[in-house]
Protein backbone atom coordinates (compact mmCIF):
# COMPACT_ATOMS: atom_id res chain seq x y z
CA UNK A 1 40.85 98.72 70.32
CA UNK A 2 39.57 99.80 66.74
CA UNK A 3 35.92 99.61 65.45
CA UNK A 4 34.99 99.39 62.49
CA UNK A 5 33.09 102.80 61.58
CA UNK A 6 29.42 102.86 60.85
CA UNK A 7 27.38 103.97 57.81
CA UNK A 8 25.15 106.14 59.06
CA UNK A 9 21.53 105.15 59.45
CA UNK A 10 17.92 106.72 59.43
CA UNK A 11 18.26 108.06 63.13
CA UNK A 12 21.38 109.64 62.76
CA UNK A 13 20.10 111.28 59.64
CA UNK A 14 17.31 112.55 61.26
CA UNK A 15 18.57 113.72 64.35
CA UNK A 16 21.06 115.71 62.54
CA UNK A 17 17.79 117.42 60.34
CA UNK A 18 16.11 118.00 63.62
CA UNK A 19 18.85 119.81 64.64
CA UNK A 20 19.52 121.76 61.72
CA UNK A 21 15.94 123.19 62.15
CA UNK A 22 15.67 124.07 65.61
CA UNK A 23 15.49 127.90 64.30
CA UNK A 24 13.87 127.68 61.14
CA UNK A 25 15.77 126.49 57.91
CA UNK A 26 15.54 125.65 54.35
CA UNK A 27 16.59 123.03 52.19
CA UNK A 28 19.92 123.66 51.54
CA UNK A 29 20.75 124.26 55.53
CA UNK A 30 19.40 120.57 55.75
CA UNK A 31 21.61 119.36 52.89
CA UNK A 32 24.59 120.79 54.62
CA UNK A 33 23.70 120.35 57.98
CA UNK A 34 23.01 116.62 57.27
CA UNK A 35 25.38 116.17 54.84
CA UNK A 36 23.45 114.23 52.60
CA UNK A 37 21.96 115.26 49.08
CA UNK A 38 19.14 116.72 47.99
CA UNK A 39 17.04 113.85 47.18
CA UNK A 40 17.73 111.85 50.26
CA UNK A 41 17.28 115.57 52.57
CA UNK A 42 13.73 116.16 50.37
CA UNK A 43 12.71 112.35 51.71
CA UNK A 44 13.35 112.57 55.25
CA UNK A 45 12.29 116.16 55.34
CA UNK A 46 8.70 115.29 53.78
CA UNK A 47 8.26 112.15 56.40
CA UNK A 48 9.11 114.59 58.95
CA UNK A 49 6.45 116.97 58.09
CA UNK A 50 4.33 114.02 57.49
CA UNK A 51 4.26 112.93 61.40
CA UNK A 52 4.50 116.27 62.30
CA UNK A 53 7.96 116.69 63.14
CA UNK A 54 8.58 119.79 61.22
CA UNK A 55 6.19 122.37 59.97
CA UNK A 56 6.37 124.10 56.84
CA UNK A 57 6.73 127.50 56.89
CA UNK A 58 6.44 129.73 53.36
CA UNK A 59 7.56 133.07 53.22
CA UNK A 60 6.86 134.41 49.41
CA UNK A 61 9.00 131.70 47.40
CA UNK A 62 10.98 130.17 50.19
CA UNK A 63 9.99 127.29 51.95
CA UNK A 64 11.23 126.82 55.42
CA UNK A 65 10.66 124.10 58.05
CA UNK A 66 10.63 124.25 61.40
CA UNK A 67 10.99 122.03 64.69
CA UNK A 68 7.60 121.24 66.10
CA UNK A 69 7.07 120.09 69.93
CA UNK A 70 6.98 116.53 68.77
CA UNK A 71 9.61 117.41 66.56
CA UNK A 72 11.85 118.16 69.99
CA UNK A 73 11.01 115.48 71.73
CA UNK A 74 11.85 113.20 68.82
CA UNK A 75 15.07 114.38 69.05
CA UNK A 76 15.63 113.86 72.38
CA UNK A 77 14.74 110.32 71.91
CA UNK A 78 16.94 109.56 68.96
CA UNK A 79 19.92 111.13 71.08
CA UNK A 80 19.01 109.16 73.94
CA UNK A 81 19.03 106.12 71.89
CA UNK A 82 21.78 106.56 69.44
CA UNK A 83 23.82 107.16 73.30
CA UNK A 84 22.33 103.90 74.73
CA UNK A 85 23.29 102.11 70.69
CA UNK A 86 27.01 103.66 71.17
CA UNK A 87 27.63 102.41 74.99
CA UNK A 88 26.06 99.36 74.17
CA UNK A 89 29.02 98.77 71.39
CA UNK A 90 31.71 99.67 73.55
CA UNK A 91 30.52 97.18 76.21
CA UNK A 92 29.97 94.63 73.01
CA UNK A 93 33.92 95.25 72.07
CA UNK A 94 35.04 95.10 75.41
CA UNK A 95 33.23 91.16 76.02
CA UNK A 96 34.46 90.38 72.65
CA UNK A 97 38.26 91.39 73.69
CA UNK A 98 37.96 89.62 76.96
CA UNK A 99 36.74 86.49 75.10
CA UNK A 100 39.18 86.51 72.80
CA UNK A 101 41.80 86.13 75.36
């Protein structure tokens, strides 16, 4: 069975940005942990902070951001979703092979 493979989406770029700040991090450990530029990090980074997802942290000229509470249990929800998104497609692909028979 082969399906297609997904362009990844807003949730899956955020989860991955949560994740890459559960200590503390800066820009470039988003870029790389997210593996998406620096303008398209920058954007989802500042609506993070913006619902209060991530604080920012500044230490002399750095800027760092950090996981907040909500920020955690956002995450949780996007995994729990992306999870429910993936099993839902395999079920999808399995009715579709069935009906093609």
């Amino acid at each position: 069975m082969h399906y297609a493979k997904r362009k990844r989406g807003t949730m899956e770029i955020m989860l991955e940005i949560l994740k890459s700040c559960e200590d503390q991090c800066g820009i470039t450990k988003v870029i790389y942990g997210a593996g998406v530029n620096y303008l398209v990090a920058q954007k989802y980074v500042d609506q993070l902070v913006k619902i209060g997802a991530l604080n920012v942290k500044i230490d002399g000229e750095r800027k760092y951001y950090v996981i907040t509470e909500k920020g955690k249990i956002l995450k949780g929800h996007i995994e729990q979703f992306l999870k429910l998104r993936q099993d839902l497609d395999e079920v999808r692909g399995k009715v579709l092979e069935l009906l093609r028979q």
